[in-house]
PDB file of N, CA and C in Angstrom:
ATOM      1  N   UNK A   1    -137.403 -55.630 -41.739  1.00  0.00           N
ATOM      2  CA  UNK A   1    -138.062 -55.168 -42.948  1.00  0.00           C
ATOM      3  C   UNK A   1    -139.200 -54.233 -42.544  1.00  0.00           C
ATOM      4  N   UNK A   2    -139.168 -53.021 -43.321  1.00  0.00           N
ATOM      5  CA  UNK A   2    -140.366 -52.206 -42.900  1.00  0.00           C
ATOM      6  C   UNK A   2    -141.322 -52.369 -43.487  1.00  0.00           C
ATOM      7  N   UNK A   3    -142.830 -52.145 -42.919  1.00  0.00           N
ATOM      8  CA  UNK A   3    -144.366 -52.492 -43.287  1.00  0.00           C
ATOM      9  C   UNK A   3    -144.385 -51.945 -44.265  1.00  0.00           C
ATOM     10  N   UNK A   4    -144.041 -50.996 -45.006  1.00  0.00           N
ATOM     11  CA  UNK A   4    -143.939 -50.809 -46.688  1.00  0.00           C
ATOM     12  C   UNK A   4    -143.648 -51.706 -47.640  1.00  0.00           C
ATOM     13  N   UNK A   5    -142.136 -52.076 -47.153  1.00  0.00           N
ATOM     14  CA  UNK A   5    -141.675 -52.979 -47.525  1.00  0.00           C
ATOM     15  C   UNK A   5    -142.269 -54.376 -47.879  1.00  0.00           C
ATOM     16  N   UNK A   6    -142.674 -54.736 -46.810  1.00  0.00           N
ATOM     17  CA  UNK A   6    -143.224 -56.192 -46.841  1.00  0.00           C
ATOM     18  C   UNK A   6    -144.520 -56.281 -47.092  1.00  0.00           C
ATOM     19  N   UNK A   7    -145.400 -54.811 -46.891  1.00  0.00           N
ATOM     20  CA  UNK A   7    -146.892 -54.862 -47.898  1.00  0.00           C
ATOM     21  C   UNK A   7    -146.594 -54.889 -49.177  1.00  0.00           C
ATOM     22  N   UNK A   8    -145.146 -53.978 -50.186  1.00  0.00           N
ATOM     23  CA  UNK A   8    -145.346 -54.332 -51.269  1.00  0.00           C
ATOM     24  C   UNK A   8    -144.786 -55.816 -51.947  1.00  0.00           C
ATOM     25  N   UNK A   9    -144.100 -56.242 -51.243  1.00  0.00           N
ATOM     26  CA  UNK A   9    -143.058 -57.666 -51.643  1.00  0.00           C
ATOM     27  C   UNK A   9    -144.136 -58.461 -50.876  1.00  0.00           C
ATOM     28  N   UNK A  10    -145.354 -58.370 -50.437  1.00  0.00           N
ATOM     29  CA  UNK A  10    -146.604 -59.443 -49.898  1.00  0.00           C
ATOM     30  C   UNK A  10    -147.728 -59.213 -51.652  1.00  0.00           C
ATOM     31  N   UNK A  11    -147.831 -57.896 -52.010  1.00  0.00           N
ATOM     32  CA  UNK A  11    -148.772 -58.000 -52.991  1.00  0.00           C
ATOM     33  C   UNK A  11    -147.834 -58.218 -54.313  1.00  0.00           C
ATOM     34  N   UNK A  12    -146.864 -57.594 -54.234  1.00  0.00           N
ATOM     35  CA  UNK A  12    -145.861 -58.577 -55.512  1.00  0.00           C
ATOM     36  C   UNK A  12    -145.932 -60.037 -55.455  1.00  0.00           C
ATOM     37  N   UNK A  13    -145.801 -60.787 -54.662  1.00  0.00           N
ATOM     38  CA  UNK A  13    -146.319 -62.278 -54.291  1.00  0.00           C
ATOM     39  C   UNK A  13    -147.367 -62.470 -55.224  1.00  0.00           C
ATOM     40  N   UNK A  14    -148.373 -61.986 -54.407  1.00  0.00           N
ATOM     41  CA  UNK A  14    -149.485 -62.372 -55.129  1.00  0.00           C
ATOM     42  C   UNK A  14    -149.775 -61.669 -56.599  1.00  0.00           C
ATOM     43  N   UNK A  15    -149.126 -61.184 -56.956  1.00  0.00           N
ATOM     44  CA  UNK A  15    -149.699 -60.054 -58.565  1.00  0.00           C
ATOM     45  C   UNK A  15    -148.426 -61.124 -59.524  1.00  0.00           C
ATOM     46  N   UNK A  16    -147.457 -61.359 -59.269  1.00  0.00           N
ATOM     47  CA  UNK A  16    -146.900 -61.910 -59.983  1.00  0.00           C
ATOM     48  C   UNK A  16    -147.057 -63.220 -60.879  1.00  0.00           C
ATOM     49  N   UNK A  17    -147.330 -64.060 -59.688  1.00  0.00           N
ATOM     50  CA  UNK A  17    -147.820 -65.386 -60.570  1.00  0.00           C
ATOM     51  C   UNK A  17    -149.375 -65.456 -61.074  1.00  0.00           C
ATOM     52  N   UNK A  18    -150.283 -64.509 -60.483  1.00  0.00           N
ATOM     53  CA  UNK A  18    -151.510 -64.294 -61.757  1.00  0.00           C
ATOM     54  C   UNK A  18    -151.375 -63.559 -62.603  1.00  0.00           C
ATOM     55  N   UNK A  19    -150.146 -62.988 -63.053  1.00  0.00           N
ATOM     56  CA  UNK A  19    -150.093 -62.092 -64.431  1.00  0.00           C
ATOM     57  C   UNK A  19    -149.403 -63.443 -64.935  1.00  0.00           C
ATOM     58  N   UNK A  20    -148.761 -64.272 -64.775  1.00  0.00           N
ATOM     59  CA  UNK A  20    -147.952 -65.025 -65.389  1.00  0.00           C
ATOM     60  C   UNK A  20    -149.025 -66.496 -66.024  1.00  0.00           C
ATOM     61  N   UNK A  21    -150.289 -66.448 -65.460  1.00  0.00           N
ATOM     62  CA  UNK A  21    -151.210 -67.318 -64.887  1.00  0.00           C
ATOM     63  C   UNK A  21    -152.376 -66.560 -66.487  1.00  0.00           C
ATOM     64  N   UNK A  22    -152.269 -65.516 -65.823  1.00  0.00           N
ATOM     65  CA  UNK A  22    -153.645 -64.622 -66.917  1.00  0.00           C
ATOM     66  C   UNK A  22    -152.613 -64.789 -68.523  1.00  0.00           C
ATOM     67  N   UNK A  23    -151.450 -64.575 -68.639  1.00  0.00           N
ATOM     68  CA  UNK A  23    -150.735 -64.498 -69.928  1.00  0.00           C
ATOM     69  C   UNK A  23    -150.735 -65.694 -70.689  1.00  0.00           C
ATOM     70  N   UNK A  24    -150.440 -66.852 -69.576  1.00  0.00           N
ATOM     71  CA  UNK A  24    -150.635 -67.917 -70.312  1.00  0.00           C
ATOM     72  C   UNK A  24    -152.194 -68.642 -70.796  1.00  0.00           C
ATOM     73  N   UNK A  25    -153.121 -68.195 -70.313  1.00  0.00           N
ATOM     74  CA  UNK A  25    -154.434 -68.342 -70.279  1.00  0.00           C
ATOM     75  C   UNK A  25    -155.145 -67.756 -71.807  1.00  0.00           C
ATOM     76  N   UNK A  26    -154.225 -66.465 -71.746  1.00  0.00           N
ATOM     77  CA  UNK A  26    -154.893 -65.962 -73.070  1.00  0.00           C
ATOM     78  C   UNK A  26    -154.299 -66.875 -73.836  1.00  0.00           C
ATOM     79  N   UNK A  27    -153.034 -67.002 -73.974  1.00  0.00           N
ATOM     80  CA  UNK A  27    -152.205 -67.507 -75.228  1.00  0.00           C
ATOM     81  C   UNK A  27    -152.988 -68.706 -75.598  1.00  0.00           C
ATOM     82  N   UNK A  28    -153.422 -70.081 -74.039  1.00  0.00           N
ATOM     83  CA  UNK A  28    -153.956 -71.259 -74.725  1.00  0.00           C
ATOM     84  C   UNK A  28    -155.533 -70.421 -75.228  1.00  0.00           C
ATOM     85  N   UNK A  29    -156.083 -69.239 -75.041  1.00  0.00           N
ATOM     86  CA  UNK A  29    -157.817 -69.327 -75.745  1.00  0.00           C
ATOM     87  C   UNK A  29    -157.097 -68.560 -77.190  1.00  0.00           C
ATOM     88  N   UNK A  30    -155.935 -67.854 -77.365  1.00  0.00           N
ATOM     89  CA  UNK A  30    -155.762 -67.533 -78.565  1.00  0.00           C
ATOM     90  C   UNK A  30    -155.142 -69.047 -79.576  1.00  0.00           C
ATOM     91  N   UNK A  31    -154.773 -69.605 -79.079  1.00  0.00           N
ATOM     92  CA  UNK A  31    -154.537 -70.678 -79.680  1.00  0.00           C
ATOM     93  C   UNK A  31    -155.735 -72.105 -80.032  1.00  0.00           C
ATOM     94  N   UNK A  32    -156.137 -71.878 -79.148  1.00  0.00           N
ATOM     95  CA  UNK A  32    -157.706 -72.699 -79.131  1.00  0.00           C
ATOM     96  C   UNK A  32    -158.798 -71.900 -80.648  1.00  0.00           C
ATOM     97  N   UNK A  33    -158.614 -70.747 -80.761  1.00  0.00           N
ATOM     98  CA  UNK A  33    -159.212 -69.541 -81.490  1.00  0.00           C
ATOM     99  C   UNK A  33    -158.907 -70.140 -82.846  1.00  0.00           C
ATOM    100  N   UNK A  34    -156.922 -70.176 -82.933  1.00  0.00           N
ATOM    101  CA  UNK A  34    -156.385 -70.536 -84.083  1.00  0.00           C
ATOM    102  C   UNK A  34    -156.926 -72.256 -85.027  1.00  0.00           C
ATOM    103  N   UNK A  35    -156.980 -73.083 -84.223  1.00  0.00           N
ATOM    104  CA  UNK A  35    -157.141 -74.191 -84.072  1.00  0.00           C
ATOM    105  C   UNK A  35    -158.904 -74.238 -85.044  1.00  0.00           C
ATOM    106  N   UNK A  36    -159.519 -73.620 -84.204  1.00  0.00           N
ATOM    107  CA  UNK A  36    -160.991 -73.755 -84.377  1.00  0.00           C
ATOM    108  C   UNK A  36    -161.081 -72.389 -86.110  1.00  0.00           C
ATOM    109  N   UNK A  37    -160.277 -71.933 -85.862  1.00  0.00           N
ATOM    110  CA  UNK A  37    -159.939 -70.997 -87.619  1.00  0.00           C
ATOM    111  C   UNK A  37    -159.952 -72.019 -88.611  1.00  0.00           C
ATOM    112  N   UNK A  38    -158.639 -73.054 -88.126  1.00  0.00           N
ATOM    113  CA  UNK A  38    -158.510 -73.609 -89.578  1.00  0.00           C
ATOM    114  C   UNK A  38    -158.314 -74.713 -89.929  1.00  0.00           C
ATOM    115  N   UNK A  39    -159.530 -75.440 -88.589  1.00  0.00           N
ATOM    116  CA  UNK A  39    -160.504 -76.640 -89.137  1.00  0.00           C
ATOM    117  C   UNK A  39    -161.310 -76.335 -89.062  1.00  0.00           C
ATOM    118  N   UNK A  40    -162.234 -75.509 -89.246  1.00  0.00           N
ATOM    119  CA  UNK A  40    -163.110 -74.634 -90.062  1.00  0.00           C
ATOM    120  C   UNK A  40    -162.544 -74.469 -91.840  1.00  0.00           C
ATOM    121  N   UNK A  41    -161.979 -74.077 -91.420  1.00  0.00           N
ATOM    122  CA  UNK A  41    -161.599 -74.018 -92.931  1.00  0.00           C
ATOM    123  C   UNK A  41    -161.281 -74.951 -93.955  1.00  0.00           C
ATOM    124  N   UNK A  42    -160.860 -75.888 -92.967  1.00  0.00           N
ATOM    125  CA  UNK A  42    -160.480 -77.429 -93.578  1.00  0.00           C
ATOM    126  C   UNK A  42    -162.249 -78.569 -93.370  1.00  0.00           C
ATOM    127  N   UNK A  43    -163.325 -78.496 -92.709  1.00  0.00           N
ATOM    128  CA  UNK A  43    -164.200 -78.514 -92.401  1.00  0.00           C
ATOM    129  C   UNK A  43    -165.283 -78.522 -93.943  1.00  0.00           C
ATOM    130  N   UNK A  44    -165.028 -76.856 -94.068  1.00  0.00           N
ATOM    131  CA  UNK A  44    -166.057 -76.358 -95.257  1.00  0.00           C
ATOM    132  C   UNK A  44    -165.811 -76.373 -96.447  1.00  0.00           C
ATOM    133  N   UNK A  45    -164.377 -76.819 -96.594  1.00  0.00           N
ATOM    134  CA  UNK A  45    -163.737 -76.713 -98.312  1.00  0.00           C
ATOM    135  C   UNK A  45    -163.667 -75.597 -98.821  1.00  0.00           C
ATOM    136  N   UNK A  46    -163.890 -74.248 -97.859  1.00  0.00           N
ATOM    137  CA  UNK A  46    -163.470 -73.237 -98.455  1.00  0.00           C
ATOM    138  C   UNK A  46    -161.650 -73.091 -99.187  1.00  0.00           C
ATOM    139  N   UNK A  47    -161.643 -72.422-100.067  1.00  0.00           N
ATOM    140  CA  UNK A  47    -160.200 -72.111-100.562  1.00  0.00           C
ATOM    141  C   UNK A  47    -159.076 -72.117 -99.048  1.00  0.00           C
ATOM    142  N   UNK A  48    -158.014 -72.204 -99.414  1.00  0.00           N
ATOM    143  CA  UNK A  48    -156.816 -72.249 -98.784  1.00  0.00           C
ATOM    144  C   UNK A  48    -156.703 -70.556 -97.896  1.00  0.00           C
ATOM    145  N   UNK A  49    -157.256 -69.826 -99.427  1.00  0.00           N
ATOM    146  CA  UNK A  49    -156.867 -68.854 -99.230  1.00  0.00           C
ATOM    147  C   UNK A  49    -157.756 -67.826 -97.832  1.00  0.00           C
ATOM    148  N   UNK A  50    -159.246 -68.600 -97.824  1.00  0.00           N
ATOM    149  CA  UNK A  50    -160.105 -67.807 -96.751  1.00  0.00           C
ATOM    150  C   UNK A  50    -159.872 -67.500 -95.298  1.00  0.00           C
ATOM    151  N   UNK A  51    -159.831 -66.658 -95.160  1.00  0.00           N
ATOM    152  CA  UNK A  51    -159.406 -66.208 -94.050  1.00  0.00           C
ATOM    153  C   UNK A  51    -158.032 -65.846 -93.674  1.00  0.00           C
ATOM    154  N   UNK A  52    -157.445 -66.414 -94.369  1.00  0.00           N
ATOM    155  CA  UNK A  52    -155.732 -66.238 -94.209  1.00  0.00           C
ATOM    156  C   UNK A  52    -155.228 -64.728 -93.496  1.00  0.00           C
ATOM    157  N   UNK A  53    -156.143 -63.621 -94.256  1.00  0.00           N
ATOM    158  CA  UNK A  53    -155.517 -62.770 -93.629  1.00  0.00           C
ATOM    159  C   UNK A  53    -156.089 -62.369 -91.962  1.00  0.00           C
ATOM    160  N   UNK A  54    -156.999 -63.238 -91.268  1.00  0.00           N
ATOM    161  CA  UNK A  54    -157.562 -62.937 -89.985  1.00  0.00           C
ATOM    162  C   UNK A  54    -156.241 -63.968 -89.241  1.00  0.00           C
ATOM    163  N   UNK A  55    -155.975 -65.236 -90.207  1.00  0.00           N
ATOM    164  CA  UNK A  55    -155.111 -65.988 -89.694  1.00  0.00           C
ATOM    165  C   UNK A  55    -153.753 -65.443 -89.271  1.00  0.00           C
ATOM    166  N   UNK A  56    -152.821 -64.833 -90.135  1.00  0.00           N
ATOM    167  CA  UNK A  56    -151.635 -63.992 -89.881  1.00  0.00           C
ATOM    168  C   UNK A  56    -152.067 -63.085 -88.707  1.00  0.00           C
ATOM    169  N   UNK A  57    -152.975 -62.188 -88.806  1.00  0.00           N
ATOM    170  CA  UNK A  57    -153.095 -61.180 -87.817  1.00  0.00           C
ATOM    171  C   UNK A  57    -153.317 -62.041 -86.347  1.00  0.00           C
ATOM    172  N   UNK A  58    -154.146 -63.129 -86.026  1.00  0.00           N
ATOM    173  CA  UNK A  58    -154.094 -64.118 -84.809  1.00  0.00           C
ATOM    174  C   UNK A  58    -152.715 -64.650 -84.608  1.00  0.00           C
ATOM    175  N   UNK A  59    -152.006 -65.181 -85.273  1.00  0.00           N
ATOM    176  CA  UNK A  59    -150.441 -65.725 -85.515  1.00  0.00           C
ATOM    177  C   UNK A  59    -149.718 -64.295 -84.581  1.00  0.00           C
ATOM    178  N   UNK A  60    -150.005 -62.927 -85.259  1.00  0.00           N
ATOM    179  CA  UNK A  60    -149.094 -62.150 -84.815  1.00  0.00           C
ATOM    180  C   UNK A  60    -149.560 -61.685 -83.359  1.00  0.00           C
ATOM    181  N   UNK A  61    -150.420 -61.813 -82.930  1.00  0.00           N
ATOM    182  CA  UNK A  61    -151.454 -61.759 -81.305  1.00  0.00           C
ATOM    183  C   UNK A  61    -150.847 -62.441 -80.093  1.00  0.00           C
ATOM    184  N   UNK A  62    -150.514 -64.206 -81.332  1.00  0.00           N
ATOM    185  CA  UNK A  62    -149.835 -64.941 -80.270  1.00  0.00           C
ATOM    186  C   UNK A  62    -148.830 -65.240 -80.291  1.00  0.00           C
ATOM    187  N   UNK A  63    -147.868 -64.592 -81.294  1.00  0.00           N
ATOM    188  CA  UNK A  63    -146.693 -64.054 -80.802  1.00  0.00           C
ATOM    189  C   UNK A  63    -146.599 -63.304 -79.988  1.00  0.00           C
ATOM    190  N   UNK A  64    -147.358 -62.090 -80.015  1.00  0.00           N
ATOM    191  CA  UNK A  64    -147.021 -60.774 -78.914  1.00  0.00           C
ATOM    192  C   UNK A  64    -147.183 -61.492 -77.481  1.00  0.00           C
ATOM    193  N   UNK A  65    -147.893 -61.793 -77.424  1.00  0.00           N
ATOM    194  CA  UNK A  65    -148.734 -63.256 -75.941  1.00  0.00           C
ATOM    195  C   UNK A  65    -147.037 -63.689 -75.445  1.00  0.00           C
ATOM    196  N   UNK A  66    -146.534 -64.425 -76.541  1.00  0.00           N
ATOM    197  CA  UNK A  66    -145.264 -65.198 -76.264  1.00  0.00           C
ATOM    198  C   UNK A  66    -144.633 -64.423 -75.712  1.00  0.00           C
ATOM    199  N   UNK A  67    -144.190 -62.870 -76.509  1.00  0.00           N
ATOM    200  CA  UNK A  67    -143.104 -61.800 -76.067  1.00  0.00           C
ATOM    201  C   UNK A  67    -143.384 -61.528 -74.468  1.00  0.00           C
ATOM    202  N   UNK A  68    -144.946 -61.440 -74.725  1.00  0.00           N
ATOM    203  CA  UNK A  68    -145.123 -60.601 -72.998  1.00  0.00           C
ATOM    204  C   UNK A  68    -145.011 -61.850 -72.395  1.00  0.00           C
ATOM    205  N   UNK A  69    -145.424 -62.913 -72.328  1.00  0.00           N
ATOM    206  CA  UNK A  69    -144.924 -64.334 -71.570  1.00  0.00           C
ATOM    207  C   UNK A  69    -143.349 -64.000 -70.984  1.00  0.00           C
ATOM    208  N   UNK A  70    -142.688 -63.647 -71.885  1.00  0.00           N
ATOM    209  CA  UNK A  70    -140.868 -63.775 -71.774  1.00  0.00           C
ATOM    210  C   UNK A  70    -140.736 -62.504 -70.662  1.00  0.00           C
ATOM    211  N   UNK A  71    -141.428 -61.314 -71.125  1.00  0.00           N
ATOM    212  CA  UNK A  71    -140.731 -59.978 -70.666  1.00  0.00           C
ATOM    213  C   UNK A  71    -141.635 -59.921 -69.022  1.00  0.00           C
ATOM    214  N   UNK A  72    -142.863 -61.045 -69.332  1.00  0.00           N
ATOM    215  CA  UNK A  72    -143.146 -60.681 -67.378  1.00  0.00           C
ATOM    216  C   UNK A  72    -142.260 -61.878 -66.944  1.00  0.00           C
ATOM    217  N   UNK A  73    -141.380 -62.984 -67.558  1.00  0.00           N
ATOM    218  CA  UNK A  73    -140.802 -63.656 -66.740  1.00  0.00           C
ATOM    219  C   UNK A  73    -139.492 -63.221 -66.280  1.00  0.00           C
ATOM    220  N   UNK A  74    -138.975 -62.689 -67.267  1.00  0.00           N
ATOM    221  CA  UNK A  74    -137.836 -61.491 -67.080  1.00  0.00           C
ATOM    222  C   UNK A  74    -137.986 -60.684 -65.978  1.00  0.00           C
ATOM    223  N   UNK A  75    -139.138 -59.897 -65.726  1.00  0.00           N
ATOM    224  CA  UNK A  75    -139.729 -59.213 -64.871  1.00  0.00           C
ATOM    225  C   UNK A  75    -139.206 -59.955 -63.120  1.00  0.00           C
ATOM    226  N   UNK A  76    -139.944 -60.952 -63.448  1.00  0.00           N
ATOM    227  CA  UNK A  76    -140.041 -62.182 -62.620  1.00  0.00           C
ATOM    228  C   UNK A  76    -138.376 -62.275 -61.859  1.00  0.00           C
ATOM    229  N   UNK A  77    -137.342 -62.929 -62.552  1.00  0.00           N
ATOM    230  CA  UNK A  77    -136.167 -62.885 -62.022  1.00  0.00           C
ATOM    231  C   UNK A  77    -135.479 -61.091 -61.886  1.00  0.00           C
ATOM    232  N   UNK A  78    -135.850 -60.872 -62.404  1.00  0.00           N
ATOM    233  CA  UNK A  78    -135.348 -59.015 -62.064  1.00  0.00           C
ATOM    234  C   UNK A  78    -135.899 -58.823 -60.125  1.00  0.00           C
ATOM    235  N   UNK A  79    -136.857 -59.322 -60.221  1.00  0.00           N
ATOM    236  CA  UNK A  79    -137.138 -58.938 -58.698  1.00  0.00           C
ATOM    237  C   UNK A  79    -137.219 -59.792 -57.503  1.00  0.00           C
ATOM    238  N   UNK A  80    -137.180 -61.026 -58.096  1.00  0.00           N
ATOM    239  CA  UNK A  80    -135.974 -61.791 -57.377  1.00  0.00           C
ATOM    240  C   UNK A  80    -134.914 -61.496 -57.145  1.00  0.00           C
ATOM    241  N   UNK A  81    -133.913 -60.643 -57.801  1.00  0.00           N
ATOM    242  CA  UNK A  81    -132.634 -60.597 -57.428  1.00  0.00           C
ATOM    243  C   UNK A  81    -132.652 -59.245 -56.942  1.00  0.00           C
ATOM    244  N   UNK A  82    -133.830 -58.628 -57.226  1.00  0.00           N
ATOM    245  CA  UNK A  82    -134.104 -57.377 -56.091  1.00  0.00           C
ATOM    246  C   UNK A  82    -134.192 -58.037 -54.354  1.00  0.00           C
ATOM    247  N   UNK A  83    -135.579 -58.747 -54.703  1.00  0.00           N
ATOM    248  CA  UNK A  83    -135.964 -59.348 -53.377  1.00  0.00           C
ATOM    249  C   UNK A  83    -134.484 -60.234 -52.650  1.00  0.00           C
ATOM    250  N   UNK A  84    -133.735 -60.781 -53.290  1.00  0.00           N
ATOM    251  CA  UNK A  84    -132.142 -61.450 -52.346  1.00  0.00           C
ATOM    252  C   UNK A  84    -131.537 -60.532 -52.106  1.00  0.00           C
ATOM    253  N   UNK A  85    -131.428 -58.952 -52.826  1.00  0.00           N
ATOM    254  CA  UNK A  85    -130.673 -58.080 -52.106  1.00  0.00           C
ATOM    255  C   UNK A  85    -130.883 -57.289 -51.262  1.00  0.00           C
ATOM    256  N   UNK A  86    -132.542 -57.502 -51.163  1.00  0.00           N
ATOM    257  CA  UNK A  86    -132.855 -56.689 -50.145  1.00  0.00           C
ATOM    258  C   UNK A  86    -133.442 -57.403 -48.927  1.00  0.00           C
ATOM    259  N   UNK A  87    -133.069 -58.964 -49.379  1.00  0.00           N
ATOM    260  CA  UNK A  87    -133.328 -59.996 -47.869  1.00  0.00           C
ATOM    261  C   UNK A  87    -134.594 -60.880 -47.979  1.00  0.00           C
ATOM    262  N   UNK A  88    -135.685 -60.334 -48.877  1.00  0.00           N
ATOM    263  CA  UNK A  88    -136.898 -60.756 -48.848  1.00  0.00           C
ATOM    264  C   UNK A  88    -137.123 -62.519 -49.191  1.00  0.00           C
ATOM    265  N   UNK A  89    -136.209 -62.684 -50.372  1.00  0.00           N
ATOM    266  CA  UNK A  89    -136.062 -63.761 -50.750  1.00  0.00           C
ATOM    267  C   UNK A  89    -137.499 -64.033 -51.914  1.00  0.00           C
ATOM    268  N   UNK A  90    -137.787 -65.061 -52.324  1.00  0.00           N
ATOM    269  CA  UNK A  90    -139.134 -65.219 -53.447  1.00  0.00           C
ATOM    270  C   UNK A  90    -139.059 -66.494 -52.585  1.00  0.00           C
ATOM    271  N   UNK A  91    -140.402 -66.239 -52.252  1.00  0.00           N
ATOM    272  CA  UNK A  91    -141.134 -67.597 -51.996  1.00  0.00           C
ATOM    273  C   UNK A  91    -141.542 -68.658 -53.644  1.00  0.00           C
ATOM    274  N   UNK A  92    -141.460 -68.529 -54.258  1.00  0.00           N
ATOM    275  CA  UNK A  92    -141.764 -69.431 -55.876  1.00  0.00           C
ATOM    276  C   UNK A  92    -140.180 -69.986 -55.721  1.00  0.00           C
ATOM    277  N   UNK A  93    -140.858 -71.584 -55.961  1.00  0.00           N
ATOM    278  CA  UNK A  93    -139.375 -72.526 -55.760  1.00  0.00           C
ATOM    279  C   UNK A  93    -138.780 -72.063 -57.720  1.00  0.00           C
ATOM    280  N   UNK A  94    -139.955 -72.096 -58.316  1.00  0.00           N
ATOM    281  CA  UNK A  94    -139.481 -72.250 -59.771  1.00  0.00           C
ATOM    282  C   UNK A  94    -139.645 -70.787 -60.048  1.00  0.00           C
ATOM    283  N   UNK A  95    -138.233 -70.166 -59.969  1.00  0.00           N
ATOM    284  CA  UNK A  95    -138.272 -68.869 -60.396  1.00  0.00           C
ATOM    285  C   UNK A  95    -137.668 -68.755 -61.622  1.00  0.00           C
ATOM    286  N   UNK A  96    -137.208 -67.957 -62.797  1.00  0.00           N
ATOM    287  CA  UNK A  96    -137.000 -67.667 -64.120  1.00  0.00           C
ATOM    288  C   UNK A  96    -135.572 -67.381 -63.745  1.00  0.00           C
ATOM    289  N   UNK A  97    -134.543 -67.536 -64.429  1.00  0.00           N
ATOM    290  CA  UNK A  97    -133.058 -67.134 -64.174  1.00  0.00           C
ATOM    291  C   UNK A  97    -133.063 -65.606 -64.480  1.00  0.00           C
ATOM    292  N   UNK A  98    -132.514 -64.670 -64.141  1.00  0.00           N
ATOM    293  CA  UNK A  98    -132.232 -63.771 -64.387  1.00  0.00           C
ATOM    294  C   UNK A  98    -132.176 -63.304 -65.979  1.00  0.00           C
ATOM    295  N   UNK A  99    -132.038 -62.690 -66.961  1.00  0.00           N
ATOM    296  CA  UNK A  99    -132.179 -62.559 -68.158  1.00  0.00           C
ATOM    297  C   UNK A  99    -131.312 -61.707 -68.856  1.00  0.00           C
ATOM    298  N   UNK A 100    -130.559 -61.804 -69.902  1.00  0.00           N
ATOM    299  CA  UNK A 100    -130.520 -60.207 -70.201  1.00  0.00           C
ATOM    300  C   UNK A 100    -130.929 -59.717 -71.567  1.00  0.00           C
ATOM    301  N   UNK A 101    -131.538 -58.654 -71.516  1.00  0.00           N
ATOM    302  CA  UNK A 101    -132.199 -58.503 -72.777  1.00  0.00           C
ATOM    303  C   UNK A 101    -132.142 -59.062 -73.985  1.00  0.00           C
ATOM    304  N   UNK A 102    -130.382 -59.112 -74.079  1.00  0.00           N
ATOM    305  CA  UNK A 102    -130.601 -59.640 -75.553  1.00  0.00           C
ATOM    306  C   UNK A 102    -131.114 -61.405 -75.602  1.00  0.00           C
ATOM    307  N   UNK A 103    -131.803 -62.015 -74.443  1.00  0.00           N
ATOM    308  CA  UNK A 103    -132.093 -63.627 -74.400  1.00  0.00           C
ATOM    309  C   UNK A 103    -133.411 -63.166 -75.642  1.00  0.00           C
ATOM    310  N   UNK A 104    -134.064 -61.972 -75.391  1.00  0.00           N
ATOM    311  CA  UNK A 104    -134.970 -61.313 -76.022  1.00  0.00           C
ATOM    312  C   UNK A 104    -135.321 -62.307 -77.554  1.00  0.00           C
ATOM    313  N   UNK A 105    -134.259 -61.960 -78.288  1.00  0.00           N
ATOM    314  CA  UNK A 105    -133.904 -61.959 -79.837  1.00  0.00           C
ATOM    315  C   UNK A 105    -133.641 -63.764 -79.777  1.00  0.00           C
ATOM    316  N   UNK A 106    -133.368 -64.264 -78.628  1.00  0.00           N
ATOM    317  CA  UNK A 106    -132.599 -65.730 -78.848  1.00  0.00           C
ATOM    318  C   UNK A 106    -133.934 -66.647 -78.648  1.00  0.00           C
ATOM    319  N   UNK A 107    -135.170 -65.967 -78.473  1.00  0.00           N
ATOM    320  CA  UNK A 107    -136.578 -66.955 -78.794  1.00  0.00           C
ATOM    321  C   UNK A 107    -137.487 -66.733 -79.608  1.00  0.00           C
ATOM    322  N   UNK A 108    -137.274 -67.254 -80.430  1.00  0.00           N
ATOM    323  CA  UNK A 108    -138.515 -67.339 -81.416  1.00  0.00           C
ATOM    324  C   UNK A 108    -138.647 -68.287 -81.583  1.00  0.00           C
ATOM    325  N   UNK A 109    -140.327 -68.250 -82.017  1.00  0.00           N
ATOM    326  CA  UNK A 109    -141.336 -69.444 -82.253  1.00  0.00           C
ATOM    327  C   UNK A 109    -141.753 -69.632 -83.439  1.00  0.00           C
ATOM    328  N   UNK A 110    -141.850 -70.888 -84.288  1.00  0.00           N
ATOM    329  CA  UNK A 110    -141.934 -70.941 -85.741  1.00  0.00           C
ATOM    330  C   UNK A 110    -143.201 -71.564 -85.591  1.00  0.00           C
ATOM    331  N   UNK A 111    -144.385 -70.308 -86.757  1.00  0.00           N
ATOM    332  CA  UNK A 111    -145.568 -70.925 -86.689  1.00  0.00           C
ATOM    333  C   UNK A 111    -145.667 -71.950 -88.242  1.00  0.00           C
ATOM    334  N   UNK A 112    -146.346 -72.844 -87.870  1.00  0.00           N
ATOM    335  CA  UNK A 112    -146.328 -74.157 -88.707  1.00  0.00           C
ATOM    336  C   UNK A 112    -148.027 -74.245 -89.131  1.00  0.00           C
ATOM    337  N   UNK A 113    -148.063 -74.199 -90.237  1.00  0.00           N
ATOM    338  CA  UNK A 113    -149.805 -75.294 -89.732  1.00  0.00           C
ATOM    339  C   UNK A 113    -149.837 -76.428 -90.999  1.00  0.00           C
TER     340      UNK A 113
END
């Protein structure tokens, strides 16, 4: 393997599982965010209706959170099966299966409150 090679499949190592690390991090403080919205709201006896529309727009935040969750894990097995063809192998025992786009459309998350 040439020193190109294995400097970038050494900092892919490391860049991979803290983007996967930072994504999920936001999602639990955007969800912590949601939480603290609307028992607050349940808290003050304000109407049903207050805030609702800051609420949808947070809802749609941590959806997007979810999407990019999926598309860097996607990411994730895409270069794994780079890294086996080109010998490197992935050191991460728990890697993401390979994907194909359309798994895309086959997750969604139903927000409840």
């Amino acid at each position: 393997m040439s020193y190109e090679i294995k400097k970038a499949k050494d900092q892919i190592s490391q860049d991979m599982p803290h983007s996967e690390y930072s994504i999920d991090q936001a999602l639990v403080s955007v969800s912590d965010l949601m939480s603290t919205l609307v028992k607050a709201r349940l808290n003050t006896g304000v109407p049903a209706s207050t805030g609702q529309a800051a609420i949808l727009r947070l809802a749609k935040a941590q959806m997007a959170l979810v999407d990019a969750s999926s598309d860097v894990l996607r990411v994730h097995g895409e270069l794994k099966k780079i890294g086996e063809e080109h010998a490197w192998g992935d050191k991460h025992e728990e890697c993401p299966p390979s994907a194909k786009a359309s798994d895309k459309d086959d997750n969604h998350l139903s927000i409840v409150a």
